[in-house]
PDB file of N, CA and C in Angstrom:
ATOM      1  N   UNK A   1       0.827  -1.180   0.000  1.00  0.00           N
ATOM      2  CA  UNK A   1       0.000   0.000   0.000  1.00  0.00           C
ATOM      3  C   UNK A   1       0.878   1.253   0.000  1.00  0.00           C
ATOM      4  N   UNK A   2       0.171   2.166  -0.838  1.00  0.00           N
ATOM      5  CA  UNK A   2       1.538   3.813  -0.757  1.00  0.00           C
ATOM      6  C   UNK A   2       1.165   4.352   0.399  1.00  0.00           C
ATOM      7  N   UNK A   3       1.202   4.940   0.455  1.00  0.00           N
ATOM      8  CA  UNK A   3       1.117   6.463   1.626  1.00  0.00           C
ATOM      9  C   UNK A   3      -0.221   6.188   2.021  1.00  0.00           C
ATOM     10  N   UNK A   4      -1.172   6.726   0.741  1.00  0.00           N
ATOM     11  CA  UNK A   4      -2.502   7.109   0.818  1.00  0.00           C
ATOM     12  C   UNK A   4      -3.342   6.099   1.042  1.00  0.00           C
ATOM     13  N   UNK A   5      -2.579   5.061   0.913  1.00  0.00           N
ATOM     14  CA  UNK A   5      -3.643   3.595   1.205  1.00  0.00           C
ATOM     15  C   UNK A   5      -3.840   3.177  -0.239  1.00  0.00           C
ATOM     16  N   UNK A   6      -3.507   3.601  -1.177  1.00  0.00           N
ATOM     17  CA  UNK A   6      -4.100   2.904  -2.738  1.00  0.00           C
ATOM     18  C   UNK A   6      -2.395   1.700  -3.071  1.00  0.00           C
ATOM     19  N   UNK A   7      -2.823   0.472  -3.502  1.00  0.00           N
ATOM     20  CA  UNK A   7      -1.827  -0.450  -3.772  1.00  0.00           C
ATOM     21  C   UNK A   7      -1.123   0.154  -4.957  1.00  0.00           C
ATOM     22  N   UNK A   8       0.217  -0.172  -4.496  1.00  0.00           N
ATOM     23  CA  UNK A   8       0.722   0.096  -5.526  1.00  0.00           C
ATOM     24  C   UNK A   8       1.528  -0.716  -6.748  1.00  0.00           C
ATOM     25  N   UNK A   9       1.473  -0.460  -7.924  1.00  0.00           N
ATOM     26  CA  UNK A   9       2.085  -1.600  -9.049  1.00  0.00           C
ATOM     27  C   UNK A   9       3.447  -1.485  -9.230  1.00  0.00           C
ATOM     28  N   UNK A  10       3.698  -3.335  -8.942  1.00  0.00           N
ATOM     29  CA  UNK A  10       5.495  -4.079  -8.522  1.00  0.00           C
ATOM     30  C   UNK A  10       6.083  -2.710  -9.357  1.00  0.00           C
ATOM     31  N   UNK A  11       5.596  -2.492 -10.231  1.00  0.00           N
ATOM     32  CA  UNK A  11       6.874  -2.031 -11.448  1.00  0.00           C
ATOM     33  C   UNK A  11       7.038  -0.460 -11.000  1.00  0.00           C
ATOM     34  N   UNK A  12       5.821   0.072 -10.793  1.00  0.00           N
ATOM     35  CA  UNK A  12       6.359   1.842 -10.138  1.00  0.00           C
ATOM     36  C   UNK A  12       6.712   1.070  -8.786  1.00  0.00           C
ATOM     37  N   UNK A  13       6.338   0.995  -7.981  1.00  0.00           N
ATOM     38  CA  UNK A  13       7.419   0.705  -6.790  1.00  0.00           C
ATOM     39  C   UNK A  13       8.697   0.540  -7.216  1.00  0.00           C
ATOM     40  N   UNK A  14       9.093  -1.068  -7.749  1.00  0.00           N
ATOM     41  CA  UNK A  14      10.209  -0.854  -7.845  1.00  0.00           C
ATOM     42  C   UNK A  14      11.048   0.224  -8.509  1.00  0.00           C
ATOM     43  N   UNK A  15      10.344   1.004  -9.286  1.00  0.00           N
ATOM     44  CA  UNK A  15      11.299   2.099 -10.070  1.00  0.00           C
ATOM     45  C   UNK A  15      11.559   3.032  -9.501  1.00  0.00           C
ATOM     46  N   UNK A  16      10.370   3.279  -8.749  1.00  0.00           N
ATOM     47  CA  UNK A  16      10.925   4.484  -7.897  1.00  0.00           C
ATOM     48  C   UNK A  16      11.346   4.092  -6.300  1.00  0.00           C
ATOM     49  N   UNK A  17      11.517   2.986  -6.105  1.00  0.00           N
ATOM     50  CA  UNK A  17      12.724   2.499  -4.784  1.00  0.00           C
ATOM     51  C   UNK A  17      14.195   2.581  -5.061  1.00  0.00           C
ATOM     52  N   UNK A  18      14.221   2.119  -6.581  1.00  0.00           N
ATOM     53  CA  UNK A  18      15.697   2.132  -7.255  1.00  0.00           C
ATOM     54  C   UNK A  18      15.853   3.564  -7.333  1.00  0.00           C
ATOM     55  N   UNK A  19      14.872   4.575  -7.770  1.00  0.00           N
ATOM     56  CA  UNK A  19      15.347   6.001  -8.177  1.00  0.00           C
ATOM     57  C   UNK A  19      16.055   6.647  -6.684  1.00  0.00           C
ATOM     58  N   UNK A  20      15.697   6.083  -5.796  1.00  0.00           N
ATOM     59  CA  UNK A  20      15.448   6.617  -4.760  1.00  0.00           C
ATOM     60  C   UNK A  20      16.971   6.290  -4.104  1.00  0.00           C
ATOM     61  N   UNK A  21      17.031   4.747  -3.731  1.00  0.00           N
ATOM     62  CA  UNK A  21      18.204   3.792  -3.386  1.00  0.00           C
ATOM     63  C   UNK A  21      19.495   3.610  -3.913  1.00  0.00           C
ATOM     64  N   UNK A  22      18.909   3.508  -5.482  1.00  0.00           N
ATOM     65  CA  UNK A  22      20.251   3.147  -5.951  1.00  0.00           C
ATOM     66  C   UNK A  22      20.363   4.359  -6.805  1.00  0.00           C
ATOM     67  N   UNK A  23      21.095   5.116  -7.103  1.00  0.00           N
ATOM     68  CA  UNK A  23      21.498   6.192  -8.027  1.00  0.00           C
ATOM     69  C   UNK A  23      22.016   5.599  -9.200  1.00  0.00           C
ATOM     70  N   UNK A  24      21.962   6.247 -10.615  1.00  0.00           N
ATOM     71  CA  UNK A  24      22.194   6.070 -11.557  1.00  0.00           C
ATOM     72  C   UNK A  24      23.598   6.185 -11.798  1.00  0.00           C
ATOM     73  N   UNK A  25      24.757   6.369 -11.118  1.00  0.00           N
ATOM     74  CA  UNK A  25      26.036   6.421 -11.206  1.00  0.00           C
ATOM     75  C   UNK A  25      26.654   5.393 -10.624  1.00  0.00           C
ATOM     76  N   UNK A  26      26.028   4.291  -9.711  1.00  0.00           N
ATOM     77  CA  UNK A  26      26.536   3.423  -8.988  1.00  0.00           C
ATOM     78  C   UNK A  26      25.903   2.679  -9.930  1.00  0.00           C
ATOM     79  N   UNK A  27      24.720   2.413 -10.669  1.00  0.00           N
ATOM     80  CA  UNK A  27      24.350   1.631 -11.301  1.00  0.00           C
ATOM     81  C   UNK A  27      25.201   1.454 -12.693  1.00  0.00           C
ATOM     82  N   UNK A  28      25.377   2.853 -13.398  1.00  0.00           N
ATOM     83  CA  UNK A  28      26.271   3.061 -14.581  1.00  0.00           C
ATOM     84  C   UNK A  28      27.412   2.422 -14.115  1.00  0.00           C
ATOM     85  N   UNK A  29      28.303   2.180 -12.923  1.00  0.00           N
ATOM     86  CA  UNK A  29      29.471   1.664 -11.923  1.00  0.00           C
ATOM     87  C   UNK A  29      29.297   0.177 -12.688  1.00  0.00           C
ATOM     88  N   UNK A  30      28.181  -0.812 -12.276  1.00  0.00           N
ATOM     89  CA  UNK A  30      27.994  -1.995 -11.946  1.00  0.00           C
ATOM     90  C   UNK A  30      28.078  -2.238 -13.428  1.00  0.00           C
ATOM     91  N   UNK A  31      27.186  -1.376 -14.573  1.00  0.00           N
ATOM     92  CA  UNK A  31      27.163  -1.904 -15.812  1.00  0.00           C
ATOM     93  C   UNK A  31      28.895  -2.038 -16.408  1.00  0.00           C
ATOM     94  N   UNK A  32      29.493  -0.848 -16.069  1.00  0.00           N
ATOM     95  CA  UNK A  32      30.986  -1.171 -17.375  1.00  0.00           C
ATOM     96  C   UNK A  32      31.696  -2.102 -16.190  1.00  0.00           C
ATOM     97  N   UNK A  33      31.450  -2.524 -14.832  1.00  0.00           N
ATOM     98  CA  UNK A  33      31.928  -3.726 -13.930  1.00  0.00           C
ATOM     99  C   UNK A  33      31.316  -4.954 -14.940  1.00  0.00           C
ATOM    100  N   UNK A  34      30.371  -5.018 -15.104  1.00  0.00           N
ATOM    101  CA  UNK A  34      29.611  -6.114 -15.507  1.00  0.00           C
ATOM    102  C   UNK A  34      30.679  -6.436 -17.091  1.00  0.00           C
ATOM    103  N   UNK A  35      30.228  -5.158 -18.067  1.00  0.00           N
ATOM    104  CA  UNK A  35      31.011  -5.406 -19.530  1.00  0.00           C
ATOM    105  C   UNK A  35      32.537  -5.654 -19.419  1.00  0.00           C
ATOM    106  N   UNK A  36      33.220  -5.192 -18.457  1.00  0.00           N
ATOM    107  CA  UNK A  36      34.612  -5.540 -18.295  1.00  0.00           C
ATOM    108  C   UNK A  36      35.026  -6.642 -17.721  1.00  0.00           C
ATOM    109  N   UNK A  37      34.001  -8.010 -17.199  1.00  0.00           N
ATOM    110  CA  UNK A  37      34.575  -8.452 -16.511  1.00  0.00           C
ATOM    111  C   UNK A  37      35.180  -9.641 -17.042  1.00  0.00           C
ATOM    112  N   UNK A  38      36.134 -10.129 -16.276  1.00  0.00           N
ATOM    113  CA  UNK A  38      37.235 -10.977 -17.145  1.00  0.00           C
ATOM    114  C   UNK A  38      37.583 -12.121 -15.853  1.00  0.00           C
ATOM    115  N   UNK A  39      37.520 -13.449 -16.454  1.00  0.00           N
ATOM    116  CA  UNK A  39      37.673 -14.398 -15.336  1.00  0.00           C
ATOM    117  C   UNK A  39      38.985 -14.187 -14.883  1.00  0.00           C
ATOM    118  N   UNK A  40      40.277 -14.209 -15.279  1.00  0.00           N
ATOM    119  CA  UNK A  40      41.409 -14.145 -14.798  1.00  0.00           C
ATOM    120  C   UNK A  40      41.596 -15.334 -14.082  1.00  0.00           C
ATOM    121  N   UNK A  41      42.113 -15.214 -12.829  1.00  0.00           N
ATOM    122  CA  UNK A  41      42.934 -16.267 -11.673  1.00  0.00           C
ATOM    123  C   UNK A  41      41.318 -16.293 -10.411  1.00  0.00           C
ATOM    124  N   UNK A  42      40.165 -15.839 -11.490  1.00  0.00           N
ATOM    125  CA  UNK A  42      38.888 -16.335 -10.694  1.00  0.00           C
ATOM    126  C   UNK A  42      39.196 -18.040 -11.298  1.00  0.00           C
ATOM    127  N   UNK A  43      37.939 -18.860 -10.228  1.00  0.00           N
ATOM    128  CA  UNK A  43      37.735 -20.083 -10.808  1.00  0.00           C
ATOM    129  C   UNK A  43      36.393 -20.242 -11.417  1.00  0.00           C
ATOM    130  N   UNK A  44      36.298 -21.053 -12.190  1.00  0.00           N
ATOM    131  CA  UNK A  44      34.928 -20.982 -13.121  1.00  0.00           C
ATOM    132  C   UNK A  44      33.772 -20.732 -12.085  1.00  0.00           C
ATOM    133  N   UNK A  45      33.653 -20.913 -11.068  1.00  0.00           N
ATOM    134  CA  UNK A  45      32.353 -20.902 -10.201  1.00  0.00           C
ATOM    135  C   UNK A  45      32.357 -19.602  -9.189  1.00  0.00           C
ATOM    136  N   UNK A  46      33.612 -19.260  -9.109  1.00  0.00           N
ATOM    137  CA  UNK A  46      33.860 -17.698  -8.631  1.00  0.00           C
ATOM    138  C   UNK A  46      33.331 -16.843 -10.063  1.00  0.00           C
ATOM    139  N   UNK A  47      33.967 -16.866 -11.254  1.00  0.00           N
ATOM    140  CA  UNK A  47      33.625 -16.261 -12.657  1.00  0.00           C
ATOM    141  C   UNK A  47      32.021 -16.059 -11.903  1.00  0.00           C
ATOM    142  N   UNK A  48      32.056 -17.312 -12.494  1.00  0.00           N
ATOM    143  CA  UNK A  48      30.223 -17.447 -12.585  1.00  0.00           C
ATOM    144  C   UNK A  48      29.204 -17.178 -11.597  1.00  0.00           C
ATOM    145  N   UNK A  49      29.658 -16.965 -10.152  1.00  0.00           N
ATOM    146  CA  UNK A  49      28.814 -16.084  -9.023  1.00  0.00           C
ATOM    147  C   UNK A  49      29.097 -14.925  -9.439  1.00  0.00           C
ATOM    148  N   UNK A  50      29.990 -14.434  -9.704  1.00  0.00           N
ATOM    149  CA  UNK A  50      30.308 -12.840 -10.021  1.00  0.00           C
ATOM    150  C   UNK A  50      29.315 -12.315 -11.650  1.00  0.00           C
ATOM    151  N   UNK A  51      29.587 -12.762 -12.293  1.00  0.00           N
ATOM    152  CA  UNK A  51      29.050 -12.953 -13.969  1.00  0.00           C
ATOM    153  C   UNK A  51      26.989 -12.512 -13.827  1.00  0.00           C
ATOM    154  N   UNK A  52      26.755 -14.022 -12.669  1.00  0.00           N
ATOM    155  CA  UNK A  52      25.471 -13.462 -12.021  1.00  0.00           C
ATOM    156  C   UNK A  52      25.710 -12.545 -10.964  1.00  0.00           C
ATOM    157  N   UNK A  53      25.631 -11.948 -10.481  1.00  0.00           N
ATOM    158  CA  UNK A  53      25.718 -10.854  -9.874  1.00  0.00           C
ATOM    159  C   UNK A  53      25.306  -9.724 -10.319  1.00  0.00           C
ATOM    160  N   UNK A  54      26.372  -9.848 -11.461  1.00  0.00           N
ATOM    161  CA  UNK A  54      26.609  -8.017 -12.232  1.00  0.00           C
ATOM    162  C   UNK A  54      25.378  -8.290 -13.401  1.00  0.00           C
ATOM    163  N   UNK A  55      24.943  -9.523 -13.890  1.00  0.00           N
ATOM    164  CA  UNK A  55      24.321  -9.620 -14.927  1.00  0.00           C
ATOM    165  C   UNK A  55      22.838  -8.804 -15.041  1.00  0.00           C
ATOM    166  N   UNK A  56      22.397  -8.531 -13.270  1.00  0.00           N
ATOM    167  CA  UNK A  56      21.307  -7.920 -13.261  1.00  0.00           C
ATOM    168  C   UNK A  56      21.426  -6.647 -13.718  1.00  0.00           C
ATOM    169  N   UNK A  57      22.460  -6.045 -14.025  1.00  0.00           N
ATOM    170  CA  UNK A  57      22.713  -4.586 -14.261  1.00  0.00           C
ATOM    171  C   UNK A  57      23.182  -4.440 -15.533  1.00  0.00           C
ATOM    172  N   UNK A  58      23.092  -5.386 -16.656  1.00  0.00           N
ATOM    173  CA  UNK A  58      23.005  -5.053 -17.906  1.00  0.00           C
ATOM    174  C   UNK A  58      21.521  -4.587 -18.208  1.00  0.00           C
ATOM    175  N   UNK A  59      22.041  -3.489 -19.102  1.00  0.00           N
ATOM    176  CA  UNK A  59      20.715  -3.408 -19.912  1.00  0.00           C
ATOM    177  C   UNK A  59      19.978  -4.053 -20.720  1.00  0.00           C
ATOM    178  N   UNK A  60      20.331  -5.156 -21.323  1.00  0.00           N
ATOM    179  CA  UNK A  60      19.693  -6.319 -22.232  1.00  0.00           C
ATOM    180  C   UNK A  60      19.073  -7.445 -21.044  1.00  0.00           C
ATOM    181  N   UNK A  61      19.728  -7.480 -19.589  1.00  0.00           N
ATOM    182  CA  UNK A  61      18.998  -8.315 -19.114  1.00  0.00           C
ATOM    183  C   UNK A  61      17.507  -8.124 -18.725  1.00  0.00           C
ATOM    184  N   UNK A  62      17.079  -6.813 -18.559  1.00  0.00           N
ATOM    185  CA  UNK A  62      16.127  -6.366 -17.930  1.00  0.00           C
ATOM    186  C   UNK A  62      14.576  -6.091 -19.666  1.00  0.00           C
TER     187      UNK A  62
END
């Protein structure tokens, strides 16, 4: 429920919790984290917790 008592829809909530929470510069942060990331001396299952992680913050995932 918002403020006023009227329910509110998943999708404006969540957009405006993120507008609110997460700023668009920490998010822009996570995306070129996400496009740069490179397994290195990770191990495939470290890669791949990390890989999901950042994956929510591409723009094609959403």
């Amino acid at each position: 429920m918002g403020a006023d008592g009227v329910a509110i829809v998943w999708e404006i909530f969540k957009r405006e919790f993120l507008k609110k929470y997460f700023p668009a510069d920490i998010k822009n942060k996570k995306v070129i984290e996400f496009m740069e990331l490179k397994q290195g001396k990770m191990s495939v299952a470290e890669y791949s917790a990390k890989f999901e992680a950042l994956c929510v913050f591409s723009p094609h995932y959403n």
